[in-house]
N, C-alpha and C. Protein backbone atom coordinates (compact mmCIF):
# COMPACT_ATOMS: atom_id res chain seq x y z
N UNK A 1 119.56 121.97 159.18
CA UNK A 1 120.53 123.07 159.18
C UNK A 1 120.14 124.19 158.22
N UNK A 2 119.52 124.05 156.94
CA UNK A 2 119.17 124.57 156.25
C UNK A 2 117.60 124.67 155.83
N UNK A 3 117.00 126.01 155.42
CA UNK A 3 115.90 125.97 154.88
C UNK A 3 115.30 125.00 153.94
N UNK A 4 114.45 124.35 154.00
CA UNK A 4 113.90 123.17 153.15
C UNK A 4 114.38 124.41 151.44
N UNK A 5 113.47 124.96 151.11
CA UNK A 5 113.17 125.60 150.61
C UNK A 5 114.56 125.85 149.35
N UNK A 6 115.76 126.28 150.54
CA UNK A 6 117.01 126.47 149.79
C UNK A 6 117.33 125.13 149.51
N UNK A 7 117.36 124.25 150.13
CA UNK A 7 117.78 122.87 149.67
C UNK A 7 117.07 122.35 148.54
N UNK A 8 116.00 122.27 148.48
CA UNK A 8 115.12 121.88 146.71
C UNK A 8 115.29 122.73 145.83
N UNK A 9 115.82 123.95 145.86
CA UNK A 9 115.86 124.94 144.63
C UNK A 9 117.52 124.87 144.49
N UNK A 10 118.52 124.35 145.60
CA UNK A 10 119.82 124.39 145.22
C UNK A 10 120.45 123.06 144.39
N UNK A 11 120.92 123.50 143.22
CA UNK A 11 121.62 122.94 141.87
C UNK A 11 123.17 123.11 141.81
N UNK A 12 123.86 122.52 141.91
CA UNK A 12 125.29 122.06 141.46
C UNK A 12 125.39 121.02 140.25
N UNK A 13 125.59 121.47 138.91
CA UNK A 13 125.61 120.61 137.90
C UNK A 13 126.88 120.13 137.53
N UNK A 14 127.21 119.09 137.76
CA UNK A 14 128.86 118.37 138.42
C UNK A 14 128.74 117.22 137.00
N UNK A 15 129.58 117.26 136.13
CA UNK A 15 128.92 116.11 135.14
C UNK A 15 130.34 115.66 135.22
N UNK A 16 130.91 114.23 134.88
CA UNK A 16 132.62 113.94 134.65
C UNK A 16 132.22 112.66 133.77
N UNK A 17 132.82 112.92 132.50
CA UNK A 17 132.47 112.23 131.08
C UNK A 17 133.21 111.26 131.04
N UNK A 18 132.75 110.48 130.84
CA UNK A 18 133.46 108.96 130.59
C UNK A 18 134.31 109.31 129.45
N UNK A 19 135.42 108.35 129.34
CA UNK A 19 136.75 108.62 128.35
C UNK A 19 135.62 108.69 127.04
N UNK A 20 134.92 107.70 126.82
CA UNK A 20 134.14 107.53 125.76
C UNK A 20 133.78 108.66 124.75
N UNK A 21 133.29 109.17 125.97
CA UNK A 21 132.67 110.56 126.04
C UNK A 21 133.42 111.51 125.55
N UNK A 22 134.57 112.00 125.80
CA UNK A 22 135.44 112.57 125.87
C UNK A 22 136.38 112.34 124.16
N UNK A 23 136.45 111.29 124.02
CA UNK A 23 136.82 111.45 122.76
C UNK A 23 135.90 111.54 121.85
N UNK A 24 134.32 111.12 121.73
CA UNK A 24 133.13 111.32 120.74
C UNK A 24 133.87 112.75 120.52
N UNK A 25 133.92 113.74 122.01
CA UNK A 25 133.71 115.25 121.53
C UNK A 25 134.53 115.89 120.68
N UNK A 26 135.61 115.10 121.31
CA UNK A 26 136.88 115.43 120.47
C UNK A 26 137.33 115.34 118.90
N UNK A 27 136.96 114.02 118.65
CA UNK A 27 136.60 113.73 116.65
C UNK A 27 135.35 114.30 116.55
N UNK A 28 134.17 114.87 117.12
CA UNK A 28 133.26 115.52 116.24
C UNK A 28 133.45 117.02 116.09
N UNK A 29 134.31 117.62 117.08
CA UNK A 29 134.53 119.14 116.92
C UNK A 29 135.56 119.03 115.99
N UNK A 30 136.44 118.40 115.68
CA UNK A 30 137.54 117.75 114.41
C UNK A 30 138.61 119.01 114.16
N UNK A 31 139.32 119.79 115.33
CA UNK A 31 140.12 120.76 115.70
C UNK A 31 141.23 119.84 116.23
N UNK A 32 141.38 119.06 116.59
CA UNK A 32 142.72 117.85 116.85
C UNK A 32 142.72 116.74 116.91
N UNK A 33 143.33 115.70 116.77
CA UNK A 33 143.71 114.60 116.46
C UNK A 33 144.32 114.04 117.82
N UNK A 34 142.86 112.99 118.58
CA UNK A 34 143.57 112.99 119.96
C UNK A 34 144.83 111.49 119.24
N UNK A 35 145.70 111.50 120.00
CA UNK A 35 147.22 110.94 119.92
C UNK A 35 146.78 109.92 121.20
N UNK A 36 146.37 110.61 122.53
CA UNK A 36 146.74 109.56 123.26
C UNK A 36 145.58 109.75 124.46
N UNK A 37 144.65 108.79 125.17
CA UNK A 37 143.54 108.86 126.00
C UNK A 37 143.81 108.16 126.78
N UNK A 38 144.38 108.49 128.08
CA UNK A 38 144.22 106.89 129.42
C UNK A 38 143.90 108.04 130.33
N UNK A 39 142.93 106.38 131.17
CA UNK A 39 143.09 107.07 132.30
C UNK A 39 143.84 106.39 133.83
N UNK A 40 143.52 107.21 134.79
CA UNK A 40 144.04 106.30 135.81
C UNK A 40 143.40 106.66 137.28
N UNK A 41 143.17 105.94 138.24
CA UNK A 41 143.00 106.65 139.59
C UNK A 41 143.70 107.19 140.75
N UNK A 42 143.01 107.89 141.47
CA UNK A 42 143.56 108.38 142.30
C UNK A 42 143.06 108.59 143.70
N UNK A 43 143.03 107.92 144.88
CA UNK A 43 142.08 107.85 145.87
C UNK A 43 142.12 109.31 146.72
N UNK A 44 140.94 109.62 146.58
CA UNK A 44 140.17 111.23 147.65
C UNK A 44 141.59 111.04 148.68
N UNK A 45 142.39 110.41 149.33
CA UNK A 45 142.95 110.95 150.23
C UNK A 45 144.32 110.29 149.75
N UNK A 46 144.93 110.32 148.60
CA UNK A 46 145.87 110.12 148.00
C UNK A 46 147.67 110.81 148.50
N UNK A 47 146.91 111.79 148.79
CA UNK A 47 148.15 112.83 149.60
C UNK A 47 147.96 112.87 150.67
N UNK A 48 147.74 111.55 152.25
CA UNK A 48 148.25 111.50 152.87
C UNK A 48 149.06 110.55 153.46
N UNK A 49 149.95 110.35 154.25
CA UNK A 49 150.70 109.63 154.35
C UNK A 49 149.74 108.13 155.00
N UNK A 50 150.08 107.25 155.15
CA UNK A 50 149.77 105.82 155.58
C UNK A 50 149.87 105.58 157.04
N UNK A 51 150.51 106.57 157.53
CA UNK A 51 151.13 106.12 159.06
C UNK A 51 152.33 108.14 159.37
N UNK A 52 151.49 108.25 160.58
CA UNK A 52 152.59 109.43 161.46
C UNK A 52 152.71 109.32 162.43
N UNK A 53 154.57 109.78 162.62
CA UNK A 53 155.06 109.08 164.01
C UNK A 53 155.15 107.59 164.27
N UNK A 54 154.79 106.45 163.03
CA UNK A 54 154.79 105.08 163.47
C UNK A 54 153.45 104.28 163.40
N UNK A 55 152.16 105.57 163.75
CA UNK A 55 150.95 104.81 163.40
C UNK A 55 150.18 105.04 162.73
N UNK A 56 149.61 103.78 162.12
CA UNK A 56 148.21 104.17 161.30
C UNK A 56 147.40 104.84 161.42
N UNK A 57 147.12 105.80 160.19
CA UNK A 57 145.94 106.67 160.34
C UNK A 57 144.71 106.14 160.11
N UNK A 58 143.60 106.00 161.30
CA UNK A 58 141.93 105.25 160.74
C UNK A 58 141.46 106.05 160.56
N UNK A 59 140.26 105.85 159.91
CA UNK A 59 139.33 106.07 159.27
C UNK A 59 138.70 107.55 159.46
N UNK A 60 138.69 107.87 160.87
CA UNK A 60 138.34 108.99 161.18
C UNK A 60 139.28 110.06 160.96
N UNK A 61 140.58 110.22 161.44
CA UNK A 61 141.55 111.03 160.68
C UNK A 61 141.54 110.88 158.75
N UNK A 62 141.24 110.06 158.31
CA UNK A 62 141.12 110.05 156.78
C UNK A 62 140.06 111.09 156.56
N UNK A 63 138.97 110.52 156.63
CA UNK A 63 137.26 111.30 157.01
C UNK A 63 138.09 112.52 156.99
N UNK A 64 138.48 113.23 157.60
CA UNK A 64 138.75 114.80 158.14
C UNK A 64 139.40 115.28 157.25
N UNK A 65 140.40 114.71 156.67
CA UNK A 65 141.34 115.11 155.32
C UNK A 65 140.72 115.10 154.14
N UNK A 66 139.83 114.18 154.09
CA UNK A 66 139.15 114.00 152.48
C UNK A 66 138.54 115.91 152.86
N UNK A 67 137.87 115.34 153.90
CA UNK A 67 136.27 116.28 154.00
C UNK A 67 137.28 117.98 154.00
N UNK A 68 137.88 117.92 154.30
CA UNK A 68 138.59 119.88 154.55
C UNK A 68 139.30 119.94 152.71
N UNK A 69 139.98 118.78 152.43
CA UNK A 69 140.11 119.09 151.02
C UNK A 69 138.86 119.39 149.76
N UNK A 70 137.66 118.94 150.05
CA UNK A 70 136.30 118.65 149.95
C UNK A 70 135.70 120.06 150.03
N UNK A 71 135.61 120.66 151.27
CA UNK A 71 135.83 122.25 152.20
C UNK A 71 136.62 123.55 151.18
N UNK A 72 137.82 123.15 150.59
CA UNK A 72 138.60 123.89 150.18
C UNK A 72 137.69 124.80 148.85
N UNK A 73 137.46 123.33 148.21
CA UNK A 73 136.74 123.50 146.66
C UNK A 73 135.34 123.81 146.62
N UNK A 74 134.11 123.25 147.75
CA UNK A 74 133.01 123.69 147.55
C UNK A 74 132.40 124.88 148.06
N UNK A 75 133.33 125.13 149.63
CA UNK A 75 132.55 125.75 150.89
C UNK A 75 132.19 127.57 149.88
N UNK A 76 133.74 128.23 149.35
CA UNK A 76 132.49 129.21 149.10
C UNK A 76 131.35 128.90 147.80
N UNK A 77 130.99 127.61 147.06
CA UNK A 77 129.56 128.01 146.74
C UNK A 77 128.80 127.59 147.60
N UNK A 78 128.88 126.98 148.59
CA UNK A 78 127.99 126.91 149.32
C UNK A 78 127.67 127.95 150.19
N UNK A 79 128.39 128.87 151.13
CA UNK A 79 128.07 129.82 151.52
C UNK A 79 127.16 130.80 151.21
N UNK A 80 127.39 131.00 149.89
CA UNK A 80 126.67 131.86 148.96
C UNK A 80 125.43 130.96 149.23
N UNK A 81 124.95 130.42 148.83
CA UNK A 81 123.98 129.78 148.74
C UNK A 81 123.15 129.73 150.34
N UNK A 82 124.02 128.79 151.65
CA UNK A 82 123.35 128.80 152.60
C UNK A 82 124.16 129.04 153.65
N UNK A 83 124.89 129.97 153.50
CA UNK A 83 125.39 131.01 154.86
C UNK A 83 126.31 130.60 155.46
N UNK A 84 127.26 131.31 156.21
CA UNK A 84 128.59 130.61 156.42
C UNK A 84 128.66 129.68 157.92
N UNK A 85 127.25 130.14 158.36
CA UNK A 85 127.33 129.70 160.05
C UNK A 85 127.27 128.25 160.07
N UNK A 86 126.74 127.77 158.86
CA UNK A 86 126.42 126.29 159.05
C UNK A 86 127.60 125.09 158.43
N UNK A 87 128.24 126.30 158.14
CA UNK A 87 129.92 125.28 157.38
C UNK A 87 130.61 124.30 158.23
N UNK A 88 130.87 125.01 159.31
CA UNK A 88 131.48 123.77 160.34
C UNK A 88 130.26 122.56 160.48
N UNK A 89 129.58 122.68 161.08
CA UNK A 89 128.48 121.98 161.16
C UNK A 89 128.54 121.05 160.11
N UNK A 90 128.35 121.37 158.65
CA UNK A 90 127.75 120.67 157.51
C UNK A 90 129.19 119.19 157.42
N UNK A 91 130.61 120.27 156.91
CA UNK A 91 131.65 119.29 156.67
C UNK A 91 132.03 118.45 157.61
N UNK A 92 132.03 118.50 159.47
CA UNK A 92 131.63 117.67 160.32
C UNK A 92 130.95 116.37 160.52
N UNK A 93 129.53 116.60 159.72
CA UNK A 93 128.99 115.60 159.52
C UNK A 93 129.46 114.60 158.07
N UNK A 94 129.69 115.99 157.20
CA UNK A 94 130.35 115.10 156.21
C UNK A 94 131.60 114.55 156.36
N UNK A 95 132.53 114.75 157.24
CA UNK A 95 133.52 113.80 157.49
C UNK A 95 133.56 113.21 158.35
N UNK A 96 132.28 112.72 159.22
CA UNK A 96 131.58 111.53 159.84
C UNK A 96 131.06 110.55 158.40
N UNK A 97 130.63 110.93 157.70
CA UNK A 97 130.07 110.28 156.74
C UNK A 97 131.14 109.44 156.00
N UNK A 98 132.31 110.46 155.50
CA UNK A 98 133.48 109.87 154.65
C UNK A 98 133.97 108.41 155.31
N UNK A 99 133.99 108.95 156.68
CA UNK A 99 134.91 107.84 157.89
C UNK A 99 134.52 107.14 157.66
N UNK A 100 133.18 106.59 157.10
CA UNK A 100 132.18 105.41 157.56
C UNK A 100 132.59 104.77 156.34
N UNK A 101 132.13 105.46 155.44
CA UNK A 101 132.26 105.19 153.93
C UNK A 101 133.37 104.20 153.39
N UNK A 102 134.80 104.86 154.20
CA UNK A 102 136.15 104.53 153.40
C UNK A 102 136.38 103.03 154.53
N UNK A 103 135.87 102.93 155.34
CA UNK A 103 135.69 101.44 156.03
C UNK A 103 135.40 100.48 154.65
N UNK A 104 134.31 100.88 154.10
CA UNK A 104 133.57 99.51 153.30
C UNK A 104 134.05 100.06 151.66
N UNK A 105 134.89 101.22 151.36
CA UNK A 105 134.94 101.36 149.85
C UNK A 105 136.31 102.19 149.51
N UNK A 106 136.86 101.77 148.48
CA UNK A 106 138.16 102.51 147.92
C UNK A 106 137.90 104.18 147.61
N UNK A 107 137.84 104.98 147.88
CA UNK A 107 137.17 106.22 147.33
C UNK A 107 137.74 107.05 146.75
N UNK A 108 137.87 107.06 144.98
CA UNK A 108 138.92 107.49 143.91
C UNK A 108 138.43 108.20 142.90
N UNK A 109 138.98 109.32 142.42
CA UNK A 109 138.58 110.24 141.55
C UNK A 109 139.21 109.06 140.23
N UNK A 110 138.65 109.34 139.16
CA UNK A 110 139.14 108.84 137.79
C UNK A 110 139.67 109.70 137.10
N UNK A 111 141.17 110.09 136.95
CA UNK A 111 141.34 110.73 136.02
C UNK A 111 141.88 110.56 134.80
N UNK A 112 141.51 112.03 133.50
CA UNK A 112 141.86 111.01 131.92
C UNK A 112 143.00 112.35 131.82
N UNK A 113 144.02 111.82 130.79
CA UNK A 113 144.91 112.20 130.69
C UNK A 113 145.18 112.28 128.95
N UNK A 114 144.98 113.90 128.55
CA UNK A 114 144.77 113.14 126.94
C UNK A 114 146.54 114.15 125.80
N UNK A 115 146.79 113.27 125.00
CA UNK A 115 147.76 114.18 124.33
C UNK A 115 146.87 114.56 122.93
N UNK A 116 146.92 115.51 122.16
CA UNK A 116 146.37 116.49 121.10
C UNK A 116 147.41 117.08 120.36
N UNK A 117 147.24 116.77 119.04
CA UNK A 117 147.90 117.63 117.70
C UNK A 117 146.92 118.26 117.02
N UNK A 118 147.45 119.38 116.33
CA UNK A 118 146.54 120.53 116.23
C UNK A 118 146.33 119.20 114.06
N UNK A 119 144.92 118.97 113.89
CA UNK A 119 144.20 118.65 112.69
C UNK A 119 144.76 119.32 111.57
């Protein structure tokens, strides 16, 4: 779909710090006093319902929801990058991919939740 070319030179630097992590930074910049660190999950398709009209939603209706919420947040850097004609195309396959995925795995963002008093 895309130029080789743009694909080896394209970089998205996506890092998500372990709690660990997250508090090292916090006592070494020594501007607050974290109070309180948890975390908890939340599965990629968390906000949709279980069943509409009476039936279960599979895998492939999931797939489509992750992937357009997925769509929402990346598609314009990607555009920029490799053009808008190939968007349908790309998230398509990627929510063929999700479908498959959420068969064999729970698929959940981790999130940390922190309280702070000012040091």
């Amino acid at each position: 779909l895309v130029e080789e070319t743009k694909l080896d030179s394209f970089n998205l630097p996506i890092y998500f710090p372990t709690m660990e992590e997250v508090r090292e930074v916090i006592e070494a910049e020594g501007s607050f006093t974290l109070q309180t660190l948890k975390t908890f999950k939340l599965g990629w398709d968390a906000n949709l319902q279980d069943e509409v009209n009476g039936s279960l939603l599979d895998s492939k209706i999931r797939g489509e929801f992750i992937a357009k919420s997925i769509r929402v947040v990346f598609e314009p850097i990607l555009t920029v990058e490799f053009g808008n004609e190939i968007m349908d195309e790309l998230f398509s396959r990627f929510a063929t991919k999700i479908s498959q995925l959420i068969e064999f795995e729970a698929l959940e963002y981790t999130n940390l939740v922190m309280s702070m008093g000012k040091a």
